[in-house]
Protein backbone atom coordinates (compact mmCIF):
# COMPACT_ATOMS: atom_id res chain seq x y z
CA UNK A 1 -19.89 28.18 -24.33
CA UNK A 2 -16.86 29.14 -22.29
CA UNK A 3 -14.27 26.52 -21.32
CA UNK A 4 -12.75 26.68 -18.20
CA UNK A 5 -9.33 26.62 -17.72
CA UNK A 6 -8.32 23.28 -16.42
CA UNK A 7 -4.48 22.75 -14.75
CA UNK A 8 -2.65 19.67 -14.93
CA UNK A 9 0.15 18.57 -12.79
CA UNK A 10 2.48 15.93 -13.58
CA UNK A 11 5.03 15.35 -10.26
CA UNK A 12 8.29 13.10 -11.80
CA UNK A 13 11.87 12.49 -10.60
CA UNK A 14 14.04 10.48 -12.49
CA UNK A 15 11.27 9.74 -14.91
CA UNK A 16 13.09 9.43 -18.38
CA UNK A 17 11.47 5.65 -19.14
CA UNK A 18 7.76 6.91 -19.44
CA UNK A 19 7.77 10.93 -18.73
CA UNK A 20 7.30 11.75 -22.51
CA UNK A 21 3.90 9.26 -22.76
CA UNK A 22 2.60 11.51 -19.92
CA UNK A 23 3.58 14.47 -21.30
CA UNK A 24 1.79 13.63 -24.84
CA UNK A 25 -0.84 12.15 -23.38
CA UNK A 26 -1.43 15.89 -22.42
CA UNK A 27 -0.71 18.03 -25.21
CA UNK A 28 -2.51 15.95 -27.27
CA UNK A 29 -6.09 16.41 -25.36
CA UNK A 30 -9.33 16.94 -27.86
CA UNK A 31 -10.05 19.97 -24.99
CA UNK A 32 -7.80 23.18 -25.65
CA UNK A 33 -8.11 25.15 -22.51
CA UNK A 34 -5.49 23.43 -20.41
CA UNK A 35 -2.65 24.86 -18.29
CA UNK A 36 0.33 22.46 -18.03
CA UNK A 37 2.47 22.43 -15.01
CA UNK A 38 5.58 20.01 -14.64
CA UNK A 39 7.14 19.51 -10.84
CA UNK A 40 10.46 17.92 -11.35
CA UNK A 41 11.99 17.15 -7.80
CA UNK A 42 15.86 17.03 -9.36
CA UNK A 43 15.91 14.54 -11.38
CA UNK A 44 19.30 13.36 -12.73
CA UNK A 45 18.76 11.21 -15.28
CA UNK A 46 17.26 12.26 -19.00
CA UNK A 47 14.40 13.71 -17.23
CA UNK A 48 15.23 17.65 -17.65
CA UNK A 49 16.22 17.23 -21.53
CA UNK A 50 12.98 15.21 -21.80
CA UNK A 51 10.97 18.09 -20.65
CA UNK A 52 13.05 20.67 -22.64
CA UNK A 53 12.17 19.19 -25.56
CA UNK A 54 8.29 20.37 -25.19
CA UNK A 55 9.24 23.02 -23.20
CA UNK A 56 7.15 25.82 -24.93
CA UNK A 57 4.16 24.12 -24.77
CA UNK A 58 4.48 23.73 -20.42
CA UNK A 59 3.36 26.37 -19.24
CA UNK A 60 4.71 25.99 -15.54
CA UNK A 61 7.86 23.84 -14.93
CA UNK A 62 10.47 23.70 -11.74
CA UNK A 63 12.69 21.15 -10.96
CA UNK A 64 14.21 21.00 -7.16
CA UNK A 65 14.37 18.53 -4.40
CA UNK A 66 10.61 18.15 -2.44
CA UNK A 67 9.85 16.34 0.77
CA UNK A 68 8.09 13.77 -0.92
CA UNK A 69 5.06 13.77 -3.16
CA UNK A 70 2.64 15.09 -1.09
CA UNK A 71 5.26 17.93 -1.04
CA UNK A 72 5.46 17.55 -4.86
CA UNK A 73 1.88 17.63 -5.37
CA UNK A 74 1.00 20.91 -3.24
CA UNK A 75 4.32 22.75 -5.44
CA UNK A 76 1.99 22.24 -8.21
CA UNK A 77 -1.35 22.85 -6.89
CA UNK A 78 -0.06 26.05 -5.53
CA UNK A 79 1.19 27.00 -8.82
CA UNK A 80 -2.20 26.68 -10.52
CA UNK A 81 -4.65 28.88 -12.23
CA UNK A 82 -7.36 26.66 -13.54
CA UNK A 83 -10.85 25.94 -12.28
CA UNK A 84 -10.15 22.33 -12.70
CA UNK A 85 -6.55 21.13 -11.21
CA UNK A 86 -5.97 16.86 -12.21
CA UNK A 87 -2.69 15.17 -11.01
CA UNK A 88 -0.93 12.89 -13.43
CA UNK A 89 1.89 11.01 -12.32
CA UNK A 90 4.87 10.48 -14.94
CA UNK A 91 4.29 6.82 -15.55
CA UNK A 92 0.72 7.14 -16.31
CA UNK A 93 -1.18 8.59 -19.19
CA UNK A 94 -4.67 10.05 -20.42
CA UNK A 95 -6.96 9.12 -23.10
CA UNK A 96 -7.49 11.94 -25.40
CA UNK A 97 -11.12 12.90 -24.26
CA UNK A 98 -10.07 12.51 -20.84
CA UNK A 99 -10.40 16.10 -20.12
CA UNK A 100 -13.13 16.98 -22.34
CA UNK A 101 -15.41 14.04 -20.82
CA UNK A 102 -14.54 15.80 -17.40
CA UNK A 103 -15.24 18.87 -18.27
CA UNK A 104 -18.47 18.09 -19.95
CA UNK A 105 -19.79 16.29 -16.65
CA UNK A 106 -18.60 19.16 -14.17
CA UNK A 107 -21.09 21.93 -14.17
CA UNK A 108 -22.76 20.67 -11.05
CA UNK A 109 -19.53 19.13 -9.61
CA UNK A 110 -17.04 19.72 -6.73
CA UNK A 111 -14.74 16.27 -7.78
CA UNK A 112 -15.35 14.79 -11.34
CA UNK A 113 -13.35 11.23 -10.79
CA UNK A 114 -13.65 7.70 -14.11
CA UNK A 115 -12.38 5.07 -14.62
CA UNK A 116 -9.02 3.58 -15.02
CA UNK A 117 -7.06 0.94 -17.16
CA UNK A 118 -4.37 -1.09 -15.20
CA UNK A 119 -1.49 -2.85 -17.80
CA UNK A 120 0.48 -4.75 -16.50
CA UNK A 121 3.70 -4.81 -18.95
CA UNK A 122 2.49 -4.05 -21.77
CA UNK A 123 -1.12 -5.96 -21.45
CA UNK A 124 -4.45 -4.60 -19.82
CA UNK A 125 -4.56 -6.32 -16.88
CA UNK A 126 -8.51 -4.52 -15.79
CA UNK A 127 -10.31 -1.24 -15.80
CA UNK A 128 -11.20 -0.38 -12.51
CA UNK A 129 -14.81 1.40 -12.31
CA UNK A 130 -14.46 4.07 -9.06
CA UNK A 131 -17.33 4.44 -6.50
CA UNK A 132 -16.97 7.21 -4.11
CA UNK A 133 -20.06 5.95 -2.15
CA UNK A 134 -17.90 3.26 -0.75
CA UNK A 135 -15.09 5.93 0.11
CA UNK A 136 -15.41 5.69 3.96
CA UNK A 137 -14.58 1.74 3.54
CA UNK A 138 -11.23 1.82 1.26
CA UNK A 139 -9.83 3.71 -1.44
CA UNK A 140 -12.57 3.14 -4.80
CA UNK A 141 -11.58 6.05 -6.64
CA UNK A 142 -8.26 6.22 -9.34
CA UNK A 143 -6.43 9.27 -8.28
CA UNK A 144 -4.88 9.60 -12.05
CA UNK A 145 -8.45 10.06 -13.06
CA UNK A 146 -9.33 12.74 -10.06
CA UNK A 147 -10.06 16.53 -11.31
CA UNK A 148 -10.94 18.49 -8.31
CA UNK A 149 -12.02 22.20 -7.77
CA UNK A 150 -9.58 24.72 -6.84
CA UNK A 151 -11.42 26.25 -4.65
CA UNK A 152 -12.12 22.49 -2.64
CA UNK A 153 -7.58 23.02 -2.04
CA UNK A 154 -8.31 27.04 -1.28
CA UNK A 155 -11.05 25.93 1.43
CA UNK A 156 -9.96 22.63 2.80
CA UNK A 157 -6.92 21.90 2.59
CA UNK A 158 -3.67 20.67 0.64
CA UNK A 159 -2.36 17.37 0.95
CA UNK A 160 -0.81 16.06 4.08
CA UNK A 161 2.94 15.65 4.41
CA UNK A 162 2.68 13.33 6.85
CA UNK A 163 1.25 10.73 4.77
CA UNK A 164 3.54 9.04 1.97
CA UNK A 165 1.43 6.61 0.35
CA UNK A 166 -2.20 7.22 1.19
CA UNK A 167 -2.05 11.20 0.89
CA UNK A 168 -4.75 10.83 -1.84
CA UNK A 169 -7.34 8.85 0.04
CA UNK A 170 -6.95 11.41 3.16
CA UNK A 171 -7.63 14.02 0.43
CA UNK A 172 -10.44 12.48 -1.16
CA UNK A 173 -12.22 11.21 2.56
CA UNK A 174 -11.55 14.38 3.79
CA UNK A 175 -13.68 16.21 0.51
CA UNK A 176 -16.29 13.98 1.20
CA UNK A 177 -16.71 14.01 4.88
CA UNK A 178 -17.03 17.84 4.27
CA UNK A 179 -19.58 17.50 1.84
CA UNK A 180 -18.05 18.00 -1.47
CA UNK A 181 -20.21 16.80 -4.59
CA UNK A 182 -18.73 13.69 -6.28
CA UNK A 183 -19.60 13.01 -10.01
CA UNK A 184 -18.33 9.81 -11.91
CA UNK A 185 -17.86 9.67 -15.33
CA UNK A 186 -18.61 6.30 -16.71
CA UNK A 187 -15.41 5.99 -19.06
CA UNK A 188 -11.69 5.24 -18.88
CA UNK A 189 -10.07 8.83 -18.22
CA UNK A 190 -6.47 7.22 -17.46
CA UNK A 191 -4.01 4.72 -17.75
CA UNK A 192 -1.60 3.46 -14.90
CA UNK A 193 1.22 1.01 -14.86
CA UNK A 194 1.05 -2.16 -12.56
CA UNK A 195 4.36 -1.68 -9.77
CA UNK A 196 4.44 1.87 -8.61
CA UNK A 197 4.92 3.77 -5.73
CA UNK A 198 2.01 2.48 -3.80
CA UNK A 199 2.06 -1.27 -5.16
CA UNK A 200 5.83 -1.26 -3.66
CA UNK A 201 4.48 -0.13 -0.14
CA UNK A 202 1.34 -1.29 0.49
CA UNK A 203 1.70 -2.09 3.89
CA UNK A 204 2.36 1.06 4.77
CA UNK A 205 -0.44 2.19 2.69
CA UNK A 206 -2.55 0.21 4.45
CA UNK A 207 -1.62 1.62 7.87
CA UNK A 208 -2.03 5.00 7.12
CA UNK A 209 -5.24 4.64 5.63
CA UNK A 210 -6.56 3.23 8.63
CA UNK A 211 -5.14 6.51 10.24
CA UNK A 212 -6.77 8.33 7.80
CA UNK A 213 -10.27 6.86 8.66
CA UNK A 214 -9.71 7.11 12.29
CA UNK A 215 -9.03 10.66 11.72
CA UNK A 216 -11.71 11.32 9.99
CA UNK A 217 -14.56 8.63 11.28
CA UNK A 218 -13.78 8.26 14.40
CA UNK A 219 -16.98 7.09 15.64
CA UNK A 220 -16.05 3.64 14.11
CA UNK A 221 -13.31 2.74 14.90
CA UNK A 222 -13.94 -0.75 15.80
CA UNK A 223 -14.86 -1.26 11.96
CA UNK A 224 -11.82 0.63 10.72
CA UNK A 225 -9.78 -2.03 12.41
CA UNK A 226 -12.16 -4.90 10.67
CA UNK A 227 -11.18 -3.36 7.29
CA UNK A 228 -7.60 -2.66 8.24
CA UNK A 229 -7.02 -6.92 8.40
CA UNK A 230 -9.70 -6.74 5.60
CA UNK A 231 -6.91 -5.01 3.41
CA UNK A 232 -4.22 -6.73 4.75
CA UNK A 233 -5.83 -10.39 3.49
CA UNK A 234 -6.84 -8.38 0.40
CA UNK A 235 -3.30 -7.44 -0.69
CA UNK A 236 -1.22 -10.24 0.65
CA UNK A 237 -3.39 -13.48 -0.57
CA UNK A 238 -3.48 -12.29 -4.59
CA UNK A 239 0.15 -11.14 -4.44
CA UNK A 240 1.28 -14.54 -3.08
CA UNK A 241 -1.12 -16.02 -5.93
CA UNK A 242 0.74 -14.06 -8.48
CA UNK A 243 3.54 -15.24 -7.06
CA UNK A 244 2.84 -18.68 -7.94
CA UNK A 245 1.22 -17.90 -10.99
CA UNK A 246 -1.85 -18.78 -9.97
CA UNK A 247 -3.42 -15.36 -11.05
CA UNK A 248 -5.98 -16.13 -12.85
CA UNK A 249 -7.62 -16.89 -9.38
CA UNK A 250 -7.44 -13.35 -8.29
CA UNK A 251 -8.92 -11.88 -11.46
CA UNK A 252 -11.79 -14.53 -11.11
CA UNK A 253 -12.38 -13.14 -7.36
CA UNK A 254 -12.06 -9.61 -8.32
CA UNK A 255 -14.34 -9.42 -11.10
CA UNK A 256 -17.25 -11.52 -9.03
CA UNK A 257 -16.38 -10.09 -5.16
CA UNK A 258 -14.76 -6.99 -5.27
CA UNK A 259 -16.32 -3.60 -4.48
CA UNK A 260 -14.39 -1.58 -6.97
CA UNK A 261 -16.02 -3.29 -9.73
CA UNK A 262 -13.59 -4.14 -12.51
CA UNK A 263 -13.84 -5.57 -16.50
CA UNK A 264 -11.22 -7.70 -17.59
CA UNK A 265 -9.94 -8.00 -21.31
């Protein structure tokens, strides 16, 4: 059975505190056939030495200043060969089947997407179980555990600049609005770290995702709004709960009410 070729692109600037679990977390897949690409965007802390150190086995590596990470991203995309191309951020990790459970459900599939573990420190917080059925409501699918098609970029589209938090979900809506076949894979592929990018600016997350469904469902708008105050009460109330330490709260709500279904450990 041939394998295809599947890229990986891990976007980092001044990374040096997790960069090398990402990187491993790569090279040490059970699936061979993989075509490593690092996009540094100038790092200037250990980052670069980091990287050197595994240098032969990348197979793609440049490190300049980007626009952002939507910038960062397309650097990478652009630079891949592989039938397959997933996107792992520097401060999140695989499991070491990740790829070969992906590849084993993608014959029939445009996006193969699982499931992802959340820690928070160094505890599992949940393991969020995607759903792209519900993508036209919110973001339910874990971009570290996204592989998508080549040719879905080479016909639709990279990401958006314009966007600099929610540049995956106006990726992912956009696939499926233009009828690109979604297969989940009942498993955890990745592992992300509670506080990142997106956790630090959620409100404007949350704004340009309802930008991103007005774009692309315009036809209901009036219910884009409804979930855009949805999200808004959905962020702030378990954050202020946290706050207080009251969180056991919002893992009691999430694992009965929410629509990204999650297990707790």
């Amino acid at each position: 059975m041939i394998q295809p070729l599947v890229s990986i692109i891990t976007i980092v600037y001044n990374g040096e505190k997790y960069v090398e679990q990402a990187i491993l977390s790569v090279l040490h897949q059970s699936y061979r056939n993989i075509e490593y690409i690092i996009v540094d965007g100038g790092s200037t802390d250990n980052t670069i030495s980091i990287i050197n150190h595994y240098r032969e086995k990348v197979h793609k590596f440049i490190s300049e200043k980007d626009r952002g990470i939507s910038d960062a991203f397309n650097k990478g995309i652009k630079m891949a060969s592989g039938t397959f191309i997933g996107i792992l951020n520097a401060d999140d990790w695989y499991e070491k089947n990740a790829i070969e459970m992906v590849i084993a459900n993608g014959n029939q599939a445009d996006i193969i997407y699982g499931d992802l573990r959340l820690w928070n420190n160094d505890e599992v917080d949940f393991i969020v179980k995607g759903d792209h059925a519900l993508l036209e409501h919110e973001m339910t699918l874990n971009h570290p555990t996204v592989f998508v098609r080549k040719t879905c970029y080479e016909n639709l589209g990279l990401f958006d600049e314009s966007f600099k938090c929610a540049m995956d979900y106006d990726m992912l809506l956009r696939l499926k609005v233009n009828g690109s076949r979604f297969v989940h894979v009942p498993h955890v592929l990745a592992n992300m770290r509670w506080g990142g990018f997106s956790d630090a600016k959620w409100m404007m997350g949350v704004k340009e995702t309802l930008a991103i469904k007005n774009k692309y469902l315009a036809n209901q708008k009036f219910l884009n709004q409804l979930y855009f105050y949805k999200h808004i009460l959905a962020i702030a109330i378990p954050k202020f709960l946290t706050r207080i330490r009251l969180h056991f709260i919002v893992k009691m709500y999430r694992s009965r009410f929410s629509k990204m279904k999650k297990s707790y450990h």
